[in-house]
PDB file of N, CA and C in Angstrom:
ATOM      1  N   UNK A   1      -0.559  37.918  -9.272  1.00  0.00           N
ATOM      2  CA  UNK A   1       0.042  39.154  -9.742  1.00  0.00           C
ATOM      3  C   UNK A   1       1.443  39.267  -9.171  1.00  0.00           C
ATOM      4  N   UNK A   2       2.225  39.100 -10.135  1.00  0.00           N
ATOM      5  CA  UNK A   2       4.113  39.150  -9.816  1.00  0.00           C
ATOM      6  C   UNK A   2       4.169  40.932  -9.855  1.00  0.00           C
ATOM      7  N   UNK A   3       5.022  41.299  -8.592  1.00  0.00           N
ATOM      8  CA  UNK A   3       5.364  42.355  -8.557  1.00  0.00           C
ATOM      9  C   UNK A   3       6.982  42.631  -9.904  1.00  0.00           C
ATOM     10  N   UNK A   4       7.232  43.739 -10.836  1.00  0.00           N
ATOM     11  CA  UNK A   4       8.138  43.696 -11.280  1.00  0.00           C
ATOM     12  C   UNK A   4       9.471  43.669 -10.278  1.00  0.00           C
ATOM     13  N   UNK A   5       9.806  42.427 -10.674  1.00  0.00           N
ATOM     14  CA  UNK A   5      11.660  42.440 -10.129  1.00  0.00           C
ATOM     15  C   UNK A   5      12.908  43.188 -10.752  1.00  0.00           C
ATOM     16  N   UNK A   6      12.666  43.457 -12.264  1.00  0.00           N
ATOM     17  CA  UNK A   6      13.322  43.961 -12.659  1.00  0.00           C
ATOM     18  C   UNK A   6      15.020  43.536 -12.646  1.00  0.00           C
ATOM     19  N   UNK A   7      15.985  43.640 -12.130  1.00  0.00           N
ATOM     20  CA  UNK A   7      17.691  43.025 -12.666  1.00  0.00           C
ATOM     21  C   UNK A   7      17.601  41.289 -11.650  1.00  0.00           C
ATOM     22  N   UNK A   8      16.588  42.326 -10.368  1.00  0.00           N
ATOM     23  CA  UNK A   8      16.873  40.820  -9.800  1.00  0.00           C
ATOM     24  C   UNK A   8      15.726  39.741  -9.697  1.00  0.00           C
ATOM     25  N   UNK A   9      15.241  39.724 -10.741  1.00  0.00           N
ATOM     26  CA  UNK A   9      14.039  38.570 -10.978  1.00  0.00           C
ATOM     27  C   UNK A   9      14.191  36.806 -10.540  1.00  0.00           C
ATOM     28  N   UNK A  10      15.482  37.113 -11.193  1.00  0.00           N
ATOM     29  CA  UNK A  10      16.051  35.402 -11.425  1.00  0.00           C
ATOM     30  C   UNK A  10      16.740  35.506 -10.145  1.00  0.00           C
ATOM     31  N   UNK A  11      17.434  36.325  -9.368  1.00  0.00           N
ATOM     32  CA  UNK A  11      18.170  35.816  -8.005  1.00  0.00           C
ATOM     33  C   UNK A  11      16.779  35.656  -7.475  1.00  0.00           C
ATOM     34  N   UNK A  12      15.705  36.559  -7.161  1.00  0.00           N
ATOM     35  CA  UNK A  12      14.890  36.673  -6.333  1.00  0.00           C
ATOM     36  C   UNK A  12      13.960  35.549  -6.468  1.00  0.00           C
ATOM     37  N   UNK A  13      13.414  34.873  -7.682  1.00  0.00           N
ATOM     38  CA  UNK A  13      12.886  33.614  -7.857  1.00  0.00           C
ATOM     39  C   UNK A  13      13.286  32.501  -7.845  1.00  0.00           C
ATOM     40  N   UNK A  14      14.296  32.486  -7.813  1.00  0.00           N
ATOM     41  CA  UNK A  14      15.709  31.141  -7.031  1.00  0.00           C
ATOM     42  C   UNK A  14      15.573  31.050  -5.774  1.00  0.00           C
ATOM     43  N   UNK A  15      15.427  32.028  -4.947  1.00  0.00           N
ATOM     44  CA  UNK A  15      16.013  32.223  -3.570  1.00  0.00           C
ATOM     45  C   UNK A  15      14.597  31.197  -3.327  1.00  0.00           C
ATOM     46  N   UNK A  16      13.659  31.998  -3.909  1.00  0.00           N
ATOM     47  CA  UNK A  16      11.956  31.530  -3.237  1.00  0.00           C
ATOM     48  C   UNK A  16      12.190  30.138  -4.141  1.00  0.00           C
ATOM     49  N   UNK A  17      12.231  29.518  -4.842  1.00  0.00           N
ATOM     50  CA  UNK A  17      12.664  28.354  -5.208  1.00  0.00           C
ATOM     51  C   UNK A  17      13.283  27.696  -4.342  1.00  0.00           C
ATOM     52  N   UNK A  18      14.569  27.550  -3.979  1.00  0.00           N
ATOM     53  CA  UNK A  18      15.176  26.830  -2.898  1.00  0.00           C
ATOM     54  C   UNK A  18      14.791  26.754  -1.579  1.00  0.00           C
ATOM     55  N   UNK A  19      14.275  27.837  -1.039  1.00  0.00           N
ATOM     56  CA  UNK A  19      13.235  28.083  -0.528  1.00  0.00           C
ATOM     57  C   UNK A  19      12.251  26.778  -0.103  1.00  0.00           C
ATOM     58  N   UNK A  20      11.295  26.936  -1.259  1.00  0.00           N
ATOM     59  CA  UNK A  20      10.167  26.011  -1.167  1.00  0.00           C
ATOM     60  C   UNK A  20      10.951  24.395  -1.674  1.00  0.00           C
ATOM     61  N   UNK A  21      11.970  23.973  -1.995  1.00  0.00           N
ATOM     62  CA  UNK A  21      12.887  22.687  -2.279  1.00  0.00           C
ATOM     63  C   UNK A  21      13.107  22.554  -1.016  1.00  0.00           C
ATOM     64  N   UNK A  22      13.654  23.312   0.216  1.00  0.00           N
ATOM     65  CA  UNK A  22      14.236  23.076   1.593  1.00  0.00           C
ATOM     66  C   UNK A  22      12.996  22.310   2.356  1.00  0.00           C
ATOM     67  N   UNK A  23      12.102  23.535   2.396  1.00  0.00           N
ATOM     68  CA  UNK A  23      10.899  23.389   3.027  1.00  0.00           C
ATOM     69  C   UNK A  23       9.799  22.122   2.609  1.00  0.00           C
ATOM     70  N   UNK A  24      10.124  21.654   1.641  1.00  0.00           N
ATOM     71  CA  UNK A  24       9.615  20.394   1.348  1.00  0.00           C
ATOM     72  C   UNK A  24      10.415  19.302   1.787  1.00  0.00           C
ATOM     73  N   UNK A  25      11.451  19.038   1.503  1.00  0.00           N
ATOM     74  CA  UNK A  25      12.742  18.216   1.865  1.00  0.00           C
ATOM     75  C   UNK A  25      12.680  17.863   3.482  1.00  0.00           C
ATOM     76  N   UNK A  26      11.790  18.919   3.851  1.00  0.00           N
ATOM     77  CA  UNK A  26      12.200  19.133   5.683  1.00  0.00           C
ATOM     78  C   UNK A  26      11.012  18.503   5.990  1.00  0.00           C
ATOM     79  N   UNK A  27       9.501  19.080   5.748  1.00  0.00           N
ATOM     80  CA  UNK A  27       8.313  18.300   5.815  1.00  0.00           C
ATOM     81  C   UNK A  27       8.384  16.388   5.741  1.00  0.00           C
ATOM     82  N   UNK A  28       8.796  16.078   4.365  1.00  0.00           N
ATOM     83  CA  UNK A  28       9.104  14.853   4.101  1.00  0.00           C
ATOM     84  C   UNK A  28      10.470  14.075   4.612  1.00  0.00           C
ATOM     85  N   UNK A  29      11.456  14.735   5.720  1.00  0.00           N
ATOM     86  CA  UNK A  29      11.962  14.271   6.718  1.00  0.00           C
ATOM     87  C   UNK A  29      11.495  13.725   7.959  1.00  0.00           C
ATOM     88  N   UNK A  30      10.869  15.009   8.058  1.00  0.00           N
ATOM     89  CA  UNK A  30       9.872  14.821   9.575  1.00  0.00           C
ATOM     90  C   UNK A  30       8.687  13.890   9.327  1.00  0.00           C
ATOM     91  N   UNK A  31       8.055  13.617   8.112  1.00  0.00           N
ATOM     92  CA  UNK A  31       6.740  12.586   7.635  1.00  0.00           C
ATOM     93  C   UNK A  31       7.783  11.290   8.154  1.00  0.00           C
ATOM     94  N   UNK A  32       8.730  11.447   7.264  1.00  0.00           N
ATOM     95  CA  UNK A  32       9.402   9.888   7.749  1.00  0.00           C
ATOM     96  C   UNK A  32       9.567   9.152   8.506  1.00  0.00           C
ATOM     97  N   UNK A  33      10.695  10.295   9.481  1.00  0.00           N
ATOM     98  CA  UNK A  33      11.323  10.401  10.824  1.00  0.00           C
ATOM     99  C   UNK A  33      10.041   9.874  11.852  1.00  0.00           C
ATOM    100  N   UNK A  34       8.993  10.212  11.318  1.00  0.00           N
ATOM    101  CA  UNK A  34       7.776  10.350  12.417  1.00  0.00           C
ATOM    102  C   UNK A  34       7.417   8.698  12.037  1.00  0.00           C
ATOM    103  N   UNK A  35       7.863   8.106  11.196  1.00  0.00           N
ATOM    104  CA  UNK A  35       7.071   6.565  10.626  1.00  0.00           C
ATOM    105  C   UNK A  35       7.916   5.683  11.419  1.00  0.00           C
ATOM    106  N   UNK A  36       9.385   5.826  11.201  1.00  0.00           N
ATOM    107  CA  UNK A  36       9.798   5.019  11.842  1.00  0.00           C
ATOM    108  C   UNK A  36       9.959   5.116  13.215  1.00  0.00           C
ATOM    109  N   UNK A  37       9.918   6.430  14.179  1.00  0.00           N
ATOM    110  CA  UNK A  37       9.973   6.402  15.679  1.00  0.00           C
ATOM    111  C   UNK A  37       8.107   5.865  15.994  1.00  0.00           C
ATOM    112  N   UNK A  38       7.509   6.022  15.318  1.00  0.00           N
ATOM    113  CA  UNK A  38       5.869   5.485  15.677  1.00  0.00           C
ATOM    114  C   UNK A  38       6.481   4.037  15.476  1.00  0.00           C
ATOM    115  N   UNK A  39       6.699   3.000  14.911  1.00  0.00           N
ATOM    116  CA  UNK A  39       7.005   1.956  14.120  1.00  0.00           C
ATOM    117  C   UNK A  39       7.591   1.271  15.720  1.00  0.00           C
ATOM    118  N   UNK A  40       9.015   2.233  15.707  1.00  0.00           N
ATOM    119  CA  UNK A  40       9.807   1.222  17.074  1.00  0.00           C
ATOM    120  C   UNK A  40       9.130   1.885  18.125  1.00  0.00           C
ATOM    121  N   UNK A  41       8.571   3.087  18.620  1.00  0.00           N
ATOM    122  CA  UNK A  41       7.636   2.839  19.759  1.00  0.00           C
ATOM    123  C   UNK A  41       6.514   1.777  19.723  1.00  0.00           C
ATOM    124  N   UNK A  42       5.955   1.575  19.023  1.00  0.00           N
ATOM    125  CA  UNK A  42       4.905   0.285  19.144  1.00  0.00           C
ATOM    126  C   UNK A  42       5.461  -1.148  19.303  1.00  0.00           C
ATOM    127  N   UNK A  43       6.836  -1.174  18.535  1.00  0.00           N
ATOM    128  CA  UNK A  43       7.682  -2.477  18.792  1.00  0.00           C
ATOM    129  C   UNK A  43       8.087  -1.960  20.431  1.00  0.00           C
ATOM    130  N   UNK A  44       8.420  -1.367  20.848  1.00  0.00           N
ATOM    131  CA  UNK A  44       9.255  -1.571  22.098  1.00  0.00           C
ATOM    132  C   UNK A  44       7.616  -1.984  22.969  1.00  0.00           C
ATOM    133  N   UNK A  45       6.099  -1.058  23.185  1.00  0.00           N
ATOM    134  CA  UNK A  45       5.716  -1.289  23.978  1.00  0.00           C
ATOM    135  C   UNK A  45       4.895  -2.665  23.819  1.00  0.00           C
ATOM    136  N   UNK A  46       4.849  -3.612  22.384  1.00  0.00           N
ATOM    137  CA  UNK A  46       4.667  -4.681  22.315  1.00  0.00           C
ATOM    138  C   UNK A  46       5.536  -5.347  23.743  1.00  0.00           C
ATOM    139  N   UNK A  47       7.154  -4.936  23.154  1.00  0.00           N
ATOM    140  CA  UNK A  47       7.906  -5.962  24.001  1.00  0.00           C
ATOM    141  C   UNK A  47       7.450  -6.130  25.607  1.00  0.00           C
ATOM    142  N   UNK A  48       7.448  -4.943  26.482  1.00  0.00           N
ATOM    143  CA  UNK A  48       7.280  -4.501  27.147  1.00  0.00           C
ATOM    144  C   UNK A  48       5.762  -5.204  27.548  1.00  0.00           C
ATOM    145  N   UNK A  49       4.637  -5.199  26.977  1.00  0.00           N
ATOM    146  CA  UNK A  49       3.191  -6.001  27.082  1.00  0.00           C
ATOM    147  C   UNK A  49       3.796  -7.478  27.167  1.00  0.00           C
ATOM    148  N   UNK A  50       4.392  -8.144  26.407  1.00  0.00           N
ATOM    149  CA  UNK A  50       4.687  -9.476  26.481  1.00  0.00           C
ATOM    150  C   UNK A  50       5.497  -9.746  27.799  1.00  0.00           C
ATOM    151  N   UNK A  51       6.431  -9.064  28.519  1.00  0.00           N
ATOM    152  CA  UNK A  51       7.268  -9.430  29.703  1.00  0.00           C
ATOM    153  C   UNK A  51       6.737  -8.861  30.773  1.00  0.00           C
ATOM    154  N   UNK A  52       5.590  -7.888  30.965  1.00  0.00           N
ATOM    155  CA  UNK A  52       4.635  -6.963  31.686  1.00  0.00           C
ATOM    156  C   UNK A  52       4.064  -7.760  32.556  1.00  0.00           C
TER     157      UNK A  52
END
């Protein structure tokens, strides 16, 4: 159930639009960000096991 927006419908459903575009964009940064620092922490403590 949409409350009436009335003049400002379209600013107000943009805003929450970009909104939820940021907030995804940011999630699937941090998914990433998180692949490759897991990735070279396991390479570094490989290295680290081999000269240990």
């Amino acid at each position: 159930m949409m409350p009436d927006l009335g003049k400002y419908a379209l600013t107000v459903l943009s805003a929450y639009g970009v909104t939820f575009a940021l907030v995804l964009a940011l999630v699937a940064y941090v998914l990433i960000r998180a692949g490759r620092v897991k990735r070279a922490l396991a390479e570094v403590e490989e290295r680290a096991a081999r000269h240990g």
